[in-house]
Protein backbone atom coordinates (compact mmCIF):
# COMPACT_ATOMS: atom_id res chain seq x y z
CA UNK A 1 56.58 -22.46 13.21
CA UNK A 2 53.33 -23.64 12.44
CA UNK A 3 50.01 -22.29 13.41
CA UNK A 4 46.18 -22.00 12.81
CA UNK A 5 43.64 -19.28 13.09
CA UNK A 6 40.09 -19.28 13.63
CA UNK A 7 38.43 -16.57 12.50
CA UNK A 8 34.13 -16.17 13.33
CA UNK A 9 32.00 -13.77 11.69
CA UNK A 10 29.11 -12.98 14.32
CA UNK A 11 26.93 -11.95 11.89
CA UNK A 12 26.93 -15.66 10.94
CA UNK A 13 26.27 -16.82 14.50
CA UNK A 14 24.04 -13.98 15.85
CA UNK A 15 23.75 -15.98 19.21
CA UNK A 16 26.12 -16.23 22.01
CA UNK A 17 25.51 -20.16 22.45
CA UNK A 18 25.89 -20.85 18.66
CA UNK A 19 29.17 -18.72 18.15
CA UNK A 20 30.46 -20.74 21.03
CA UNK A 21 29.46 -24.06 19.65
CA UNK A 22 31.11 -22.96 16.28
CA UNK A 23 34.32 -22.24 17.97
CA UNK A 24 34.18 -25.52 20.07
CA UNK A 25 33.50 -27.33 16.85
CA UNK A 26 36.16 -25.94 14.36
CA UNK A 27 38.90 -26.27 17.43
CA UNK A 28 37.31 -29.71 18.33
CA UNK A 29 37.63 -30.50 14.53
CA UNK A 30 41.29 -29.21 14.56
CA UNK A 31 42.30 -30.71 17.13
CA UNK A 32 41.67 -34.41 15.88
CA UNK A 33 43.17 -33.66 12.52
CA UNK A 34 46.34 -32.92 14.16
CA UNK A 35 45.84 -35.14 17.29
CA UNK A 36 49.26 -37.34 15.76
CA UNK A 37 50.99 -34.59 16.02
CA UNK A 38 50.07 -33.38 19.52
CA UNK A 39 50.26 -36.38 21.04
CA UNK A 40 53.79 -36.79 19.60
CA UNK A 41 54.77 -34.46 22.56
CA UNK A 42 54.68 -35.34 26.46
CA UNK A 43 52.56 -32.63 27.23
CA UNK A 44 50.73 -29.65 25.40
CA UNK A 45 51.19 -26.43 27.16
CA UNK A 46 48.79 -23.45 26.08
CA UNK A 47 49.35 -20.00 26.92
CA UNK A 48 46.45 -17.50 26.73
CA UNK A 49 45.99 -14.10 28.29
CA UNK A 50 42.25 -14.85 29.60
CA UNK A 51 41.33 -12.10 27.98
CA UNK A 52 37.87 -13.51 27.32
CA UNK A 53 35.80 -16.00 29.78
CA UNK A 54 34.34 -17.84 26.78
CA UNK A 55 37.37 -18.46 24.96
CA UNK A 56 39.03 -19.79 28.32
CA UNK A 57 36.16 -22.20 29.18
CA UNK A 58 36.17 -23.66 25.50
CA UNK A 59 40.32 -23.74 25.19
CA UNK A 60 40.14 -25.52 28.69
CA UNK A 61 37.28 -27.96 27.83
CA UNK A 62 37.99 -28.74 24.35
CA UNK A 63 42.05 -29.24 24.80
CA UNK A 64 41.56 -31.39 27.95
CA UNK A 65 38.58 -33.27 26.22
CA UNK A 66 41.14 -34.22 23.02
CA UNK A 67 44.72 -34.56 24.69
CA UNK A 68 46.32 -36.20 27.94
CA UNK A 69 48.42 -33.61 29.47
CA UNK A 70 47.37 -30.62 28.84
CA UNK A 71 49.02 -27.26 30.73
CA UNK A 72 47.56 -23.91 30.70
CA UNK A 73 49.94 -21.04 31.75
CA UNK A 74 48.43 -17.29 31.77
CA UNK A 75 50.83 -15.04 29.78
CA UNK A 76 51.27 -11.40 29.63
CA UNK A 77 51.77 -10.17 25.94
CA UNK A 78 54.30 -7.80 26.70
CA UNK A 79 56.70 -9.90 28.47
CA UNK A 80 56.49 -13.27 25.32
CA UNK A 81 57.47 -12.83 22.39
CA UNK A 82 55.95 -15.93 20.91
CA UNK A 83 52.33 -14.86 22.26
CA UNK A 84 53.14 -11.57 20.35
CA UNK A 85 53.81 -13.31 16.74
CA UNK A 86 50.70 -15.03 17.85
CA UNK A 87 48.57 -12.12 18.48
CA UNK A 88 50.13 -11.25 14.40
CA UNK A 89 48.89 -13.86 12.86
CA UNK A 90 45.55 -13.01 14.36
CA UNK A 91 45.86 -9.78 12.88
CA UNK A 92 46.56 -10.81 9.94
CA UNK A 93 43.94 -12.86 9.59
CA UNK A 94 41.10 -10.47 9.86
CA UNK A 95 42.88 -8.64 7.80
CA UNK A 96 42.49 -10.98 5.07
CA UNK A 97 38.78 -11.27 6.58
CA UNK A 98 39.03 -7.07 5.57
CA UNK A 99 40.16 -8.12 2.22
CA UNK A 100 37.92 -10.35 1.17
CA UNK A 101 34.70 -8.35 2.42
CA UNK A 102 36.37 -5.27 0.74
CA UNK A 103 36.52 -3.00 4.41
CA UNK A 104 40.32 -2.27 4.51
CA UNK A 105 40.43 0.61 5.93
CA UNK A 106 42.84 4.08 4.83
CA UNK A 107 45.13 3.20 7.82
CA UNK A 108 45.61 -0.47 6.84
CA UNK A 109 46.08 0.64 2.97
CA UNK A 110 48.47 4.03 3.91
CA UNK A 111 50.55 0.75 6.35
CA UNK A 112 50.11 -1.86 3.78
CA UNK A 113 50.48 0.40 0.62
CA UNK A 114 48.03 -2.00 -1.55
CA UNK A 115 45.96 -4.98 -1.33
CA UNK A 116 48.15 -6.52 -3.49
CA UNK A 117 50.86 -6.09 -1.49
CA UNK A 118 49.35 -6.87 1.65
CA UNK A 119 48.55 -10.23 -0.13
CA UNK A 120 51.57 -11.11 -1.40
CA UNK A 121 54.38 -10.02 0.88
CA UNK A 122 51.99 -11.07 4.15
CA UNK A 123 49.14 -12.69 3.59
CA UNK A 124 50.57 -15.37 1.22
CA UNK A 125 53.86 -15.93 3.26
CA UNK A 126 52.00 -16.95 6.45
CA UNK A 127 49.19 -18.79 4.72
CA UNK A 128 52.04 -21.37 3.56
CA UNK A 129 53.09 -21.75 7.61
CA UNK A 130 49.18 -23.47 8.35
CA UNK A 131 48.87 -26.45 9.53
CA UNK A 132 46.73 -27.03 7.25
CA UNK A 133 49.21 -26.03 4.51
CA UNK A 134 51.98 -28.92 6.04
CA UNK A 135 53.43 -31.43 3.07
CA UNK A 136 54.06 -34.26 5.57
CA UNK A 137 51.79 -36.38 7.10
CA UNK A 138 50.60 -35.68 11.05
């Protein structure tokens, strides 16, 4: 399975309008790198949890903007199991975002044991599952 995760630091985009842009941009940006690929299927189907207005509006607008037929299906976590892997890759990417800023916290060390293993036997492993990471063409 592949996927991709955005990750935004609002200290770097202080403003609502300009964190919104910079997530409309980097999926925009995203989403015509791999447009091959998604438009190798009949239609794209997208399943979010509306947890947050602003993240709906730009999934909606940008996704519709890029690809034909687009379907967007609310999920509840709890009942998908896919959405859940999902919601672990997001995870796991601010906990690299932890990593790299040096903020782990005791918890994540005492679950992850060290930041060397936390790199290697996560980190690493689903870094190589990006699309950005693929070895064919899109």
């Amino acid at each position: 399975m592949w996927h991709q995760t955005f990750a935004f630091r609002t200290r770097e985009h202080p403003e609502r309008l300009k964190l919104k842009g910079a997530i409309s941009r980097a999926l925009s940006i995203f989403l015509r790198e791999t447009a091959q690929f998604f438009l190798s299927f009949e239609r794209v189907i997208v399943y979010y949890d509306n947890g947050q207005a602003e993240i709906t509006d730009i999934l909606n607008t940008v996704f519709n903007a890029l690809l034909f037929e687009v379907d967007f299906r609310r999920v509840v976590p709890v009942e998908y199991r896919l959405f859940q892997v999902a919601d672990l890759h997001c995870t796991l990417e601010l906990l690299r975002l932890k990593l790299e800023d040096k903020r782990l916290s005791r918890s994540d060390m005492y679950f992850f044991g060290t930041e060397r293993s936390l790199r290697k036997d996560y980190l690493t492993k689903l870094a190589h599952k990006q699309f950005s990471k693929r070895k064919t063409h899109l």
